[in-house]
C-alpha atoms as a PDB file:
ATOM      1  CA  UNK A   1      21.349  17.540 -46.997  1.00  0.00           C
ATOM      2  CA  UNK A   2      22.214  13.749 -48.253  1.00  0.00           C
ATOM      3  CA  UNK A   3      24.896  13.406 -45.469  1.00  0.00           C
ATOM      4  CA  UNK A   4      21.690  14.547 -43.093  1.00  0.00           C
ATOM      5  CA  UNK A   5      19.603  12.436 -44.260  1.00  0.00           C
ATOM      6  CA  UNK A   6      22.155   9.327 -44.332  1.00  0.00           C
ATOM      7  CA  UNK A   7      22.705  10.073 -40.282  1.00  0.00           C
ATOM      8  CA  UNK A   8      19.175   9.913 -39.502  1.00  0.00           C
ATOM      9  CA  UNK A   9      19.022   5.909 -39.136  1.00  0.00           C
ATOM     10  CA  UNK A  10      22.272   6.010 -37.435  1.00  0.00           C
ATOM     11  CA  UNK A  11      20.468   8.398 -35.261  1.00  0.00           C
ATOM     12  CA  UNK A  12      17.288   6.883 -34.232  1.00  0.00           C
ATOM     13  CA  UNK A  13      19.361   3.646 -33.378  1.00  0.00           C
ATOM     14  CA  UNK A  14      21.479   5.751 -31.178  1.00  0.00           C
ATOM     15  CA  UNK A  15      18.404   7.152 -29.723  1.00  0.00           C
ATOM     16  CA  UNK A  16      16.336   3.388 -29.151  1.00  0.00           C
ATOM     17  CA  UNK A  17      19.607   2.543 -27.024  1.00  0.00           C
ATOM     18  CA  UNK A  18      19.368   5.228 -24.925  1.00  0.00           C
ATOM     19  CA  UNK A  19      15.716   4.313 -24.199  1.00  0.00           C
ATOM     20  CA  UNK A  20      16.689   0.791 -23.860  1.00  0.00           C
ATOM     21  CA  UNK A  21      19.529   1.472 -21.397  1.00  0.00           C
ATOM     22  CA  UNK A  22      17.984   3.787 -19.131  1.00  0.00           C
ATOM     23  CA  UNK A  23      15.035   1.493 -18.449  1.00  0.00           C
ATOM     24  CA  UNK A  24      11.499   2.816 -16.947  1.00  0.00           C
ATOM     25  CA  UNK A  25      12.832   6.553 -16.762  1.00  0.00           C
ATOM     26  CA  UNK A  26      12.087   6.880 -19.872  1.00  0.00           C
ATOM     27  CA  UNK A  27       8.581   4.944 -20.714  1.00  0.00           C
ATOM     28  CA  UNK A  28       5.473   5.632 -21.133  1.00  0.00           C
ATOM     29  CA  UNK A  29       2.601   5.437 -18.433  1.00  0.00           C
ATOM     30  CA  UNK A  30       0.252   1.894 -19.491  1.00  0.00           C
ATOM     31  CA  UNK A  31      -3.650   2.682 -19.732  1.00  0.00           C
ATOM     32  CA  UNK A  32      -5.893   1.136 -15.874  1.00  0.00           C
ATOM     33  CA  UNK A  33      -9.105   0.933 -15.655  1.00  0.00           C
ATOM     34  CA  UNK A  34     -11.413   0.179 -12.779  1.00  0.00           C
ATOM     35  CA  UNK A  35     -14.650  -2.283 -12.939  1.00  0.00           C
ATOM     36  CA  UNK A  36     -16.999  -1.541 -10.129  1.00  0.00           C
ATOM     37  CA  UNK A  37     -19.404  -4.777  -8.747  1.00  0.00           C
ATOM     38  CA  UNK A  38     -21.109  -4.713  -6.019  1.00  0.00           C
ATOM     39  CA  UNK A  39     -18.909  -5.570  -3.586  1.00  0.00           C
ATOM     40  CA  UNK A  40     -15.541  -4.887  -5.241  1.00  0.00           C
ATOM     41  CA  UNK A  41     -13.678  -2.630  -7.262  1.00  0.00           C
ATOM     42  CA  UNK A  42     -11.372  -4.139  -9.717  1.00  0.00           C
ATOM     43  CA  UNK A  43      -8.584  -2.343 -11.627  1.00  0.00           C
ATOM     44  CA  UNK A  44      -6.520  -3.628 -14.905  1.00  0.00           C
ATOM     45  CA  UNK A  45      -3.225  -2.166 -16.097  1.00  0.00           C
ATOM     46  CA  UNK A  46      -3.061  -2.358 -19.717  1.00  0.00           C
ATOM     47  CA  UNK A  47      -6.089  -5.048 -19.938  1.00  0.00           C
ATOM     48  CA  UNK A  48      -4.512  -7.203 -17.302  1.00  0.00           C
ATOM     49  CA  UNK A  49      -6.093  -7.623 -13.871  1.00  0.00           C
ATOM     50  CA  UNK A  50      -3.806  -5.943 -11.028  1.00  0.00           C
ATOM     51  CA  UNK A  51      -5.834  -5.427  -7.684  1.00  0.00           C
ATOM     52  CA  UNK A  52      -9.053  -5.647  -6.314  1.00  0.00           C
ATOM     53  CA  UNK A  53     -10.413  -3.366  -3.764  1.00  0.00           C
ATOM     54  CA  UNK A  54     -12.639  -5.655  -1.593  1.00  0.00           C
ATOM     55  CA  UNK A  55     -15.195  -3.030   0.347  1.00  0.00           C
ATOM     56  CA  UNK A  56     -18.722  -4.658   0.360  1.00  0.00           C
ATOM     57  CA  UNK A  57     -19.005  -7.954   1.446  1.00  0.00           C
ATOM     58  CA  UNK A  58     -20.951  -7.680   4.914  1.00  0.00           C
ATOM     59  CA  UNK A  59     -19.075 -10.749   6.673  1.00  0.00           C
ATOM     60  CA  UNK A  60     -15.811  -8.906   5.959  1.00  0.00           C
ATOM     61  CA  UNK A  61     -13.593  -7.585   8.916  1.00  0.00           C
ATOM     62  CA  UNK A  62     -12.471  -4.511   7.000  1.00  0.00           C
ATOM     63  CA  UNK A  63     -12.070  -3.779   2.869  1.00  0.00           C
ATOM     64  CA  UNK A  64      -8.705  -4.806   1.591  1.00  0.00           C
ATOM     65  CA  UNK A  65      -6.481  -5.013  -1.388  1.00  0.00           C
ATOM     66  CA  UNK A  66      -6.504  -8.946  -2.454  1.00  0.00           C
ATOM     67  CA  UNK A  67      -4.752  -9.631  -5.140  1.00  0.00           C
ATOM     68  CA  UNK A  68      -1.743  -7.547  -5.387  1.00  0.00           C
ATOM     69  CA  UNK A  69      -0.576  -9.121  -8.812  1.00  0.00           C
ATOM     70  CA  UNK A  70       3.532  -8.453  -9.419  1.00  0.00           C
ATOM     71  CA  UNK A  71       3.661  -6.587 -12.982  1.00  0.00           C
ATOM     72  CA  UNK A  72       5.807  -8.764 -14.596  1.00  0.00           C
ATOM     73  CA  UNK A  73       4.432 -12.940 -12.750  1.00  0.00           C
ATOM     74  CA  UNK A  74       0.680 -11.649 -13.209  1.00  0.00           C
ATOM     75  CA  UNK A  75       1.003 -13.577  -9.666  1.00  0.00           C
ATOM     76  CA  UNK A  76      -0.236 -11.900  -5.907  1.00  0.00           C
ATOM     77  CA  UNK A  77       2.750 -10.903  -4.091  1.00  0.00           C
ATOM     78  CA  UNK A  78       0.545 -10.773  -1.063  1.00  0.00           C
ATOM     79  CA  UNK A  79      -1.843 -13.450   0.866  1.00  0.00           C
ATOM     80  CA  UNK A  80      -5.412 -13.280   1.653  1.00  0.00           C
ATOM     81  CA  UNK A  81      -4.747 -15.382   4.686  1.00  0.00           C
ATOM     82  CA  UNK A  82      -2.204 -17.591   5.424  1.00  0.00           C
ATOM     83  CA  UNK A  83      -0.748 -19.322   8.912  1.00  0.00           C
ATOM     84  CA  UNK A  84       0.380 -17.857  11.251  1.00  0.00           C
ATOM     85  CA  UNK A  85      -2.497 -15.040  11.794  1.00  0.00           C
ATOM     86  CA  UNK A  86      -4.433 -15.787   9.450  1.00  0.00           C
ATOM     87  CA  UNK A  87      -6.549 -12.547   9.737  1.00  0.00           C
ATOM     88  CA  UNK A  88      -3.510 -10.716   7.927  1.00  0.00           C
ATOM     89  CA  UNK A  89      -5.745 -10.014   5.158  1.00  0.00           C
ATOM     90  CA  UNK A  90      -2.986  -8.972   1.925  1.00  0.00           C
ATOM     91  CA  UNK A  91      -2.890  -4.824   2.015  1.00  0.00           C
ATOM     92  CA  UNK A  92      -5.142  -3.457   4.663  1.00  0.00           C
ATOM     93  CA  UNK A  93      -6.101  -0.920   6.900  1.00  0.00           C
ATOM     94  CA  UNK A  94      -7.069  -0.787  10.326  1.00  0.00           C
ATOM     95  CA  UNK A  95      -6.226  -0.515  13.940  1.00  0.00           C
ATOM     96  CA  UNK A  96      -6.959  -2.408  17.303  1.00  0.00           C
ATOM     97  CA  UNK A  97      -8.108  -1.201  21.007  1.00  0.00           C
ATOM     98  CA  UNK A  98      -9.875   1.819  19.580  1.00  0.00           C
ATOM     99  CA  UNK A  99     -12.046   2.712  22.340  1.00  0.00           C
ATOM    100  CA  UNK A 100     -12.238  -1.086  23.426  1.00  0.00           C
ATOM    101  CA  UNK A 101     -12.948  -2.228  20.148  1.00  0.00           C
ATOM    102  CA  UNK A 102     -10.624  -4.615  18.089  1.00  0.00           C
ATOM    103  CA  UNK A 103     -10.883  -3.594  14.061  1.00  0.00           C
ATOM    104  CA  UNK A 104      -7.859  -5.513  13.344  1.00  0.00           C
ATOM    105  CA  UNK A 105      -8.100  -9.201  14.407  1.00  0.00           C
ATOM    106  CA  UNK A 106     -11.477 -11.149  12.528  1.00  0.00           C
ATOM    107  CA  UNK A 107     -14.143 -11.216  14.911  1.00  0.00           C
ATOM    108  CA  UNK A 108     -17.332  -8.904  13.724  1.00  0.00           C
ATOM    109  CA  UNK A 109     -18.720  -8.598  16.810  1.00  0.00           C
ATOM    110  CA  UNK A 110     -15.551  -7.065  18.484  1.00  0.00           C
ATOM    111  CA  UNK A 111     -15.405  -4.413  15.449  1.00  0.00           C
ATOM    112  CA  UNK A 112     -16.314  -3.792  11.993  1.00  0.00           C
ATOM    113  CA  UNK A 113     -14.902  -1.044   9.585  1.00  0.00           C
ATOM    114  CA  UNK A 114     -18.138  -0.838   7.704  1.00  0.00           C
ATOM    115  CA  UNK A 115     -18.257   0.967   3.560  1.00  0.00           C
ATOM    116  CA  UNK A 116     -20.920   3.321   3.424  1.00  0.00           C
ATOM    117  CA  UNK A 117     -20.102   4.788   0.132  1.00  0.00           C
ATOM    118  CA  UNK A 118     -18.110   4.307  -2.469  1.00  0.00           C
ATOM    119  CA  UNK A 119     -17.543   6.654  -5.421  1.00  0.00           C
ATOM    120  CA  UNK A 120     -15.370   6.434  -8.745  1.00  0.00           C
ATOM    121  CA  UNK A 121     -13.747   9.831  -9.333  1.00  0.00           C
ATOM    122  CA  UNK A 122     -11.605   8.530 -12.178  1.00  0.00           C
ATOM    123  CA  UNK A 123     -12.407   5.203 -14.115  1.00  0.00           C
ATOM    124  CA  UNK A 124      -9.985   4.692 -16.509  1.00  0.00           C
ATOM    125  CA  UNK A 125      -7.022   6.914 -18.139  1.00  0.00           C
ATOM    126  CA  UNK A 126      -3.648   7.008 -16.693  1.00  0.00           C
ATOM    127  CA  UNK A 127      -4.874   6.484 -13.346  1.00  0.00           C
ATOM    128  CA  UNK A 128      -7.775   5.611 -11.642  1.00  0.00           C
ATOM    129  CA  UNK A 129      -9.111   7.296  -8.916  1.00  0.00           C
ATOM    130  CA  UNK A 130     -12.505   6.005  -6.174  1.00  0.00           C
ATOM    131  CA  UNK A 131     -13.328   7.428  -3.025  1.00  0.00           C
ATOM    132  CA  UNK A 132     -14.463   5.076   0.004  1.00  0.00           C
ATOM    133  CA  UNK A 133     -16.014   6.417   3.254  1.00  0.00           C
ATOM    134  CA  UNK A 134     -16.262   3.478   5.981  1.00  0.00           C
ATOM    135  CA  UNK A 135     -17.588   3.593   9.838  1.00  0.00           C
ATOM    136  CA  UNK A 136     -15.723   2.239  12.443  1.00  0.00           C
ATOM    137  CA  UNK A 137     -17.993   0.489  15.388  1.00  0.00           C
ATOM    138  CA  UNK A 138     -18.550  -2.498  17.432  1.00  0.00           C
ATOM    139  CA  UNK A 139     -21.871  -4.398  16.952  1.00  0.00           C
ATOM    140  CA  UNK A 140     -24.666  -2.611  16.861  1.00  0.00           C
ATOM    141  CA  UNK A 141     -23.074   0.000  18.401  1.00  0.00           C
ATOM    142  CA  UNK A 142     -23.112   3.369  17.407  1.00  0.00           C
ATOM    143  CA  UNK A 143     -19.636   3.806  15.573  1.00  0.00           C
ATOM    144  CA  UNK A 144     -16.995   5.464  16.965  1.00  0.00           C
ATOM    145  CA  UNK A 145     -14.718   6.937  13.834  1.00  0.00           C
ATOM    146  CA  UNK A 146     -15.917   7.830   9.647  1.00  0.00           C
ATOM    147  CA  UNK A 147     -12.569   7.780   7.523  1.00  0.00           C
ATOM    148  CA  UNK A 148     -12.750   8.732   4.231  1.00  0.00           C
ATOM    149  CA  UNK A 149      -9.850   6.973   2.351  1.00  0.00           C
ATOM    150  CA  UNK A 150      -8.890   7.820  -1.804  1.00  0.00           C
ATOM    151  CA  UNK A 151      -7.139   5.194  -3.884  1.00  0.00           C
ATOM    152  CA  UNK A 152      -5.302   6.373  -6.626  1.00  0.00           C
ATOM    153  CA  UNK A 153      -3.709   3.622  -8.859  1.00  0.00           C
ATOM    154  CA  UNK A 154      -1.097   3.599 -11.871  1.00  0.00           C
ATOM    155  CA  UNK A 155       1.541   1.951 -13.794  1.00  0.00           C
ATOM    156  CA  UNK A 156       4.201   4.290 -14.831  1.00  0.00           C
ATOM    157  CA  UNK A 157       5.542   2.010 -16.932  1.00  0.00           C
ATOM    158  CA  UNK A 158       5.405  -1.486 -17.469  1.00  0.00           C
ATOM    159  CA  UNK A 159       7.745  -3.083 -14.664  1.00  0.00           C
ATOM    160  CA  UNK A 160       5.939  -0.573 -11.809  1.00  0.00           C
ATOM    161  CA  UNK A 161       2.563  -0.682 -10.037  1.00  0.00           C
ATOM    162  CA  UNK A 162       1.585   2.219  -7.991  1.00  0.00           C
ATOM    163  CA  UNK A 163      -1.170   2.601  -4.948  1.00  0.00           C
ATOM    164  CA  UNK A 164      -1.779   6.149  -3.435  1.00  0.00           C
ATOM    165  CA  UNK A 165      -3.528   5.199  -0.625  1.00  0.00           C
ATOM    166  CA  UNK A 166      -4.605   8.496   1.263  1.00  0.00           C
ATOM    167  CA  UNK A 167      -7.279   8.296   4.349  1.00  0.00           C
ATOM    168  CA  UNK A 168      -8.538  10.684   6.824  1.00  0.00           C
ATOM    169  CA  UNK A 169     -10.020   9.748   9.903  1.00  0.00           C
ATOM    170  CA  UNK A 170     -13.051  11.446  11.704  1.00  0.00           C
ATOM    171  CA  UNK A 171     -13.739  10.698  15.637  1.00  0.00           C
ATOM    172  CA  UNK A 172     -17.619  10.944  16.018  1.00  0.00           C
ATOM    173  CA  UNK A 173     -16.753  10.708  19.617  1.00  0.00           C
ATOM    174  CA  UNK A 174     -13.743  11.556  22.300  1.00  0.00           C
ATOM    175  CA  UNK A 175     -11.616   8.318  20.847  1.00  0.00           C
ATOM    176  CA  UNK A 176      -8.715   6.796  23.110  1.00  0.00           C
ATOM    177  CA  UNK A 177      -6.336   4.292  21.024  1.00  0.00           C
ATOM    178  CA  UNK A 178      -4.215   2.153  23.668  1.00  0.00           C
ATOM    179  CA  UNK A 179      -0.464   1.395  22.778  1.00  0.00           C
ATOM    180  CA  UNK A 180      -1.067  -1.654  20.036  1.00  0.00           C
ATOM    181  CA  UNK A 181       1.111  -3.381  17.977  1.00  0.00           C
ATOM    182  CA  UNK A 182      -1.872  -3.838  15.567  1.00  0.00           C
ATOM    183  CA  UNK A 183      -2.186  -0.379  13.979  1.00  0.00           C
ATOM    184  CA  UNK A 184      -2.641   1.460  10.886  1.00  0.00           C
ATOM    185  CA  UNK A 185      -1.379   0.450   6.948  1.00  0.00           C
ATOM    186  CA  UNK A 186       0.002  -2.879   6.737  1.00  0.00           C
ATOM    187  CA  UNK A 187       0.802  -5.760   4.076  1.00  0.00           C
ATOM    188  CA  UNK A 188       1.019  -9.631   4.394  1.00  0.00           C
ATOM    189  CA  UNK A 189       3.481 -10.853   1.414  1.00  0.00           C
ATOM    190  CA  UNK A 190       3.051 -14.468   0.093  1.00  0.00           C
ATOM    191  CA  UNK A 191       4.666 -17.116   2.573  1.00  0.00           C
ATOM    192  CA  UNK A 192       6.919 -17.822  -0.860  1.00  0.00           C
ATOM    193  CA  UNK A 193       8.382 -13.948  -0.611  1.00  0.00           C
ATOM    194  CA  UNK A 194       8.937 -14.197   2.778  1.00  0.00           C
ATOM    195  CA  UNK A 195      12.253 -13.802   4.280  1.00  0.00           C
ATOM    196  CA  UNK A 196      11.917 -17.972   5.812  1.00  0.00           C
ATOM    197  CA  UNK A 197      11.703 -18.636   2.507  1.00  0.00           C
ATOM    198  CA  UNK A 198      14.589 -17.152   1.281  1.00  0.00           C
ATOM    199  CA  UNK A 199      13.083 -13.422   0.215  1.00  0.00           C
ATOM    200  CA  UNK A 200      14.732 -10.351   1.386  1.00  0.00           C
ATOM    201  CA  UNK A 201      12.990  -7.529   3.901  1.00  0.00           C
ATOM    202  CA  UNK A 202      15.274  -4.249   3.670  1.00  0.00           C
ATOM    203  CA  UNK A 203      14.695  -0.839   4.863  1.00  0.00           C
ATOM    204  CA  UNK A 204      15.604   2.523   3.772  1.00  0.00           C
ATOM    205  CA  UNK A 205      19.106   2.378   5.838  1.00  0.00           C
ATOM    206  CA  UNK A 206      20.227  -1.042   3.902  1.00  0.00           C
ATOM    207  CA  UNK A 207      18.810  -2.780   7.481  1.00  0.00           C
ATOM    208  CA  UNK A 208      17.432  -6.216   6.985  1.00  0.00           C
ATOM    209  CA  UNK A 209      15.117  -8.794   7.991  1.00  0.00           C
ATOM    210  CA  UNK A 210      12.679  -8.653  11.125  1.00  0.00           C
ATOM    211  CA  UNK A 211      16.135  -8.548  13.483  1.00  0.00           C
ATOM    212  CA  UNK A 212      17.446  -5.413  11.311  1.00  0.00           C
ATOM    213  CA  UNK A 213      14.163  -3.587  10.999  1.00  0.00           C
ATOM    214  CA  UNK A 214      11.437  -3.834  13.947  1.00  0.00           C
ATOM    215  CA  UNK A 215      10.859  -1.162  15.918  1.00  0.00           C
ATOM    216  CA  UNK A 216      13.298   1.314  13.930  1.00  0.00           C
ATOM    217  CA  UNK A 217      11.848   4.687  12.603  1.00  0.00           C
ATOM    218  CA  UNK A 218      12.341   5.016   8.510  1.00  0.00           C
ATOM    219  CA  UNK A 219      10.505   6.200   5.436  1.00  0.00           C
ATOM    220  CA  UNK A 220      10.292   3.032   3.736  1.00  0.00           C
ATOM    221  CA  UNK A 221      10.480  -0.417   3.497  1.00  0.00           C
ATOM    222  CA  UNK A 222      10.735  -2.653   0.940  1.00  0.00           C
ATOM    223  CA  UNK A 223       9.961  -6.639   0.766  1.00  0.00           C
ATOM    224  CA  UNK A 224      11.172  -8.443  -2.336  1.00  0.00           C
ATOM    225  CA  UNK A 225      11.453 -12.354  -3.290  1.00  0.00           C
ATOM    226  CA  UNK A 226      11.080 -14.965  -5.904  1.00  0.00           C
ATOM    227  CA  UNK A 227       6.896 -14.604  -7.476  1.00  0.00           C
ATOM    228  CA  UNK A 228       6.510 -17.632  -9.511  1.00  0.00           C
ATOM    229  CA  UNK A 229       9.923 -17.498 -11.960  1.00  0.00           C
ATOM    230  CA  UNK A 230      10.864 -13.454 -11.261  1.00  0.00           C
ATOM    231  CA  UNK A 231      11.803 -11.249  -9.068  1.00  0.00           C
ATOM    232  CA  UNK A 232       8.909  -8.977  -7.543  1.00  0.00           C
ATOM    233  CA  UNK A 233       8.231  -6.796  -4.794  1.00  0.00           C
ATOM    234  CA  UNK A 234       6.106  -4.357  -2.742  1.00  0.00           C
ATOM    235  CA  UNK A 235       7.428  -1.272  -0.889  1.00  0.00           C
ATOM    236  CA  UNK A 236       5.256   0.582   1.227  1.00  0.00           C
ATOM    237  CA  UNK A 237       6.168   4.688   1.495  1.00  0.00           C
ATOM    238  CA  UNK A 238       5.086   6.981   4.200  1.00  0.00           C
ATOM    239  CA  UNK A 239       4.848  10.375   3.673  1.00  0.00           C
ATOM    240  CA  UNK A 240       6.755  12.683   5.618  1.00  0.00           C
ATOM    241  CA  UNK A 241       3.273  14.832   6.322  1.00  0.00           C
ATOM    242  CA  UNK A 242       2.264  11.896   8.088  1.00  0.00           C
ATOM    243  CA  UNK A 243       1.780  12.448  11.916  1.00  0.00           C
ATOM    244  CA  UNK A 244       4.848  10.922  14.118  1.00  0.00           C
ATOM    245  CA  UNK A 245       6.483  10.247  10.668  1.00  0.00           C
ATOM    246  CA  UNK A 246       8.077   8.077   9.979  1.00  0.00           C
ATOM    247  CA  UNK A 247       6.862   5.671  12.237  1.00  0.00           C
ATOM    248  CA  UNK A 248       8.974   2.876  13.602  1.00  0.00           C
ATOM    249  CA  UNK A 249       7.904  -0.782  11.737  1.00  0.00           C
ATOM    250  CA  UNK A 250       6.345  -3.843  13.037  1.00  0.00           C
ATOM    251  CA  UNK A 251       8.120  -6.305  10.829  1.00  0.00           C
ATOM    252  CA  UNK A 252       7.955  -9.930  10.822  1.00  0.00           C
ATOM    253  CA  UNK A 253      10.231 -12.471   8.868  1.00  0.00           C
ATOM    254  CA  UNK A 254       7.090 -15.091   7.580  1.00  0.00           C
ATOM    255  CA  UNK A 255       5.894 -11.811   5.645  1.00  0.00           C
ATOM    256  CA  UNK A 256       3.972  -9.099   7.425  1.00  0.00           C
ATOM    257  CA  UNK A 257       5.360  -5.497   7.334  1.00  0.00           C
ATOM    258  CA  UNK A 258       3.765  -2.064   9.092  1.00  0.00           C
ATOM    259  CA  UNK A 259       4.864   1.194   9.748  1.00  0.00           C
ATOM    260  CA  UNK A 260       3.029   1.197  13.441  1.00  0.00           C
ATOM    261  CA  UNK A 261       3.212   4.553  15.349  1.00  0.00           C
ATOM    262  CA  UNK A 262       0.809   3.154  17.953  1.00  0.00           C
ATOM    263  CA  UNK A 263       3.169   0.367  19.279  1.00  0.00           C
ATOM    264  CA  UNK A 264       5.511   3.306  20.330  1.00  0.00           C
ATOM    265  CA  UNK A 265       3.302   5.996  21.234  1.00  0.00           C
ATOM    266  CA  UNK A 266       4.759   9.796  22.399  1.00  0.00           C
ATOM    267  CA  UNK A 267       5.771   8.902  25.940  1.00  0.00           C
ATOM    268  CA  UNK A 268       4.755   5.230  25.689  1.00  0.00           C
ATOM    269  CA  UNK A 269       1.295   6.578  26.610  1.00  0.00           C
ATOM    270  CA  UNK A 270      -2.558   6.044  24.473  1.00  0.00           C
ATOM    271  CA  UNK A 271      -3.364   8.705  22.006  1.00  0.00           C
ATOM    272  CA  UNK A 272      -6.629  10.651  22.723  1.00  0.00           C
ATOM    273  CA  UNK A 273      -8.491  12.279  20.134  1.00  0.00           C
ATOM    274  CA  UNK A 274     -10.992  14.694  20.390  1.00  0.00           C
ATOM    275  CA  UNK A 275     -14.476  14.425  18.622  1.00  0.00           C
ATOM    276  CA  UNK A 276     -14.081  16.271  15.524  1.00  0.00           C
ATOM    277  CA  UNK A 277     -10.608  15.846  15.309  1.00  0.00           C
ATOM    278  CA  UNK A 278      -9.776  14.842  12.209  1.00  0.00           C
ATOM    279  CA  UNK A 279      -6.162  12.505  11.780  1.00  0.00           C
ATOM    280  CA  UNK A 280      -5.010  12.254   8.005  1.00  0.00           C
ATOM    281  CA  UNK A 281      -2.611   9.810   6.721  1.00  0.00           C
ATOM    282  CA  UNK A 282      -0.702   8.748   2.940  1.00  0.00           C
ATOM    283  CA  UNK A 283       1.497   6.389   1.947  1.00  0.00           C
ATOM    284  CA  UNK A 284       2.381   4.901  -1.336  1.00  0.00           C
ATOM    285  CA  UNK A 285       2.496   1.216  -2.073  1.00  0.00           C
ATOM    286  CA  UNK A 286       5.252  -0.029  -5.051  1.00  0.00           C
ATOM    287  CA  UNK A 287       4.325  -2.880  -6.658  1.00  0.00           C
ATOM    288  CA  UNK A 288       7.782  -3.569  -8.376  1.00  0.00           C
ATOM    289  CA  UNK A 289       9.531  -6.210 -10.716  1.00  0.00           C
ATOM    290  CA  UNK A 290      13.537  -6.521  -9.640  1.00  0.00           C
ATOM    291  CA  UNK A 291      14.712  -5.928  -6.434  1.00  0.00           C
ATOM    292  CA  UNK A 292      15.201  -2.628  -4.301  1.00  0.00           C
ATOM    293  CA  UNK A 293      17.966  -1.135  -6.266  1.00  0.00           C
ATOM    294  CA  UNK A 294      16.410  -2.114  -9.791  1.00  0.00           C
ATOM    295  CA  UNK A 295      13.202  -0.627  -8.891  1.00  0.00           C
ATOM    296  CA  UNK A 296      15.065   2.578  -7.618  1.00  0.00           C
ATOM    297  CA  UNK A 297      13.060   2.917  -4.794  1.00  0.00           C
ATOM    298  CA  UNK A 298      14.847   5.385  -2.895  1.00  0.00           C
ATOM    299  CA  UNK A 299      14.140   7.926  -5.473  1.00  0.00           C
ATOM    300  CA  UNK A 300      10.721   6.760  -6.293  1.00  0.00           C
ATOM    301  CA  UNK A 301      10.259   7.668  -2.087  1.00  0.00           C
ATOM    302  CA  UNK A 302      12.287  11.026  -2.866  1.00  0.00           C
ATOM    303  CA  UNK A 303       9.553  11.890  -5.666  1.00  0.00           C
ATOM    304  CA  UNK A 304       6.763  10.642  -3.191  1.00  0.00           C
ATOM    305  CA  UNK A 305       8.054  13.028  -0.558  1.00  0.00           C
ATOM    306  CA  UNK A 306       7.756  16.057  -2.475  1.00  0.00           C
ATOM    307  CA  UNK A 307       4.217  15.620  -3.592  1.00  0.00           C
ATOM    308  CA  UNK A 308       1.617  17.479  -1.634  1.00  0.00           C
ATOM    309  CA  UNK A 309      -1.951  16.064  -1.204  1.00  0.00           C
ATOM    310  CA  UNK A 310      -3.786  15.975  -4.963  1.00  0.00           C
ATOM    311  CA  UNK A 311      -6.981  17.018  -3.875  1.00  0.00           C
END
């Protein structure tokens, strides 16, 4: 029993370095925690602000994700808006020439993805969890589409951020969307992570930069660069449920980054969707410190893929 109990520190030291040396694996989830205003929905990762969901405010072109604060700089890795395009608003969603209407580029009057409702399922805990339901439409127009889109958010352990961003989209008429480049999930990194400033754009194959990566089909891609004094990043995952996954990318050196399946449409033709039929899309965005390899994102994407929906 004394030579036992003599081992024990020897033990727990060997134990701390195995917890030290294989890294996040191994750690605990931190606590989040969503604040609800009325035009925003703000979320903190172990008492530290992360993201805000941006839904409400009526001159706004569609809600967004602004900032996107790298878990180790406490800095945005995106922009709100920043030249060139300046209506690349951070992490969005939306889609252009949807029966004639633009809900992509900023003009209201041209199209509006409009909240109607917005409900917290989970507001604090390991994740949280909200509900938005938005209408698509131009004007005063009756609108055309109702998606329903569920954030999930959570911090696995203190060098990763995660966004579940899951929406399903509901024609309320026949809807036609023309071959676009402007289409679907998309991100707008910080002009100081961008690859003209020296940060690097990488996809799943190990191709780089907008020369290695536009216009080629692949799970994930991954944009990483220098966020005040560290090393940060943001991945964006599509699941392989997805329809036409995986969708080629729109990539673009100065920071912008989407996988766009309506740019190269089944036989270069528009999609039509019937009324009533409903289109459902996930991905998962990786807020990360380090670069690809440190943040392991291949098998954070294998992990993603194997997940079915949570609800």
């Amino acid at each position: 029993m004394a030579d036992t109990i003599k081992k024990i520190p020897f033990l727990f030291l060997a134990l701390s370095l195995v917890i030290l040396c294989t890294g996040h694996l191994h750690a605990l989830p931190l606590p989040v925690k969503a604040e609800v205003s009325e035009n925003n929905v703000a979320v903190f990762v172990d008492g530290s602000l992360f993201t805000v969901y941006k839904f409400g405010d009526k001159k706004q072109k569609y809600p967004y994700f602004f900032p996107v604060n790298g878990p180790s700089s406490g800095l945005s890795i995106t922009t709100e808006s920043s030249e060139p395009y300046p209506h690349h608003h951070s992490l969005f969603f939306g889609c252009d020439k949807v029966n004639g209407g633009n809900y992509w580029q900023d003009s209201l009057a041209a199209g509006r993805i409009r909240s109607t409702a917005l409900r917290v399922i989970e507001a604090e805990g390991t994740q949280v969890v909200f509900e938005n339901e938005c209408e698509w439409a131009k004007g005063r127009q009756d609108p055309v589409l109702r998606d329903t889109r569920r954030i999930t958010v959570s911090a696995p352990d203190p060098t990763l951020r995660i966004i579940d961003f899951e929406i399903t989209l509901m024609p309320l008429v026949e809807v036609t969307v023309e071959k676009t480049n402007h289409s679907l999930f998309a991100a707008r990194m910080k002009p100081e992570i961008s690859v003209e400033a020296g940060g690097t754009l990488i996809n799943t194959y190990g191709d780089q930069k907008e020369t290695g990566t536009f216009g080629k089909a692949a799970p994930w891609c991954d944009f990483y660069g220098i966020n005040g004094k560290v090393t940060e990043g943001l991945a964006i995952l599509q699941h392989p449920d997805n329809p036409l996954y995986p969708a080629p990318w729109f990539t673009r050196d100065y920071g912008f980054f989407s996988p766009t399946p309506m740019y190269w449409p089944p036989e270069d033709k528009a999609l039509v969707f019937a009324e009533g039929e409903s289109i459902s899309l996930k991905y998962r965005v990786v807020v990360h410190e380090g670069n690809t390899g440190d943040a392991n994102i291949a098998a954070l994407f294998e992990a993603y893929s194997a997940e079915k929906t949570k609800h």
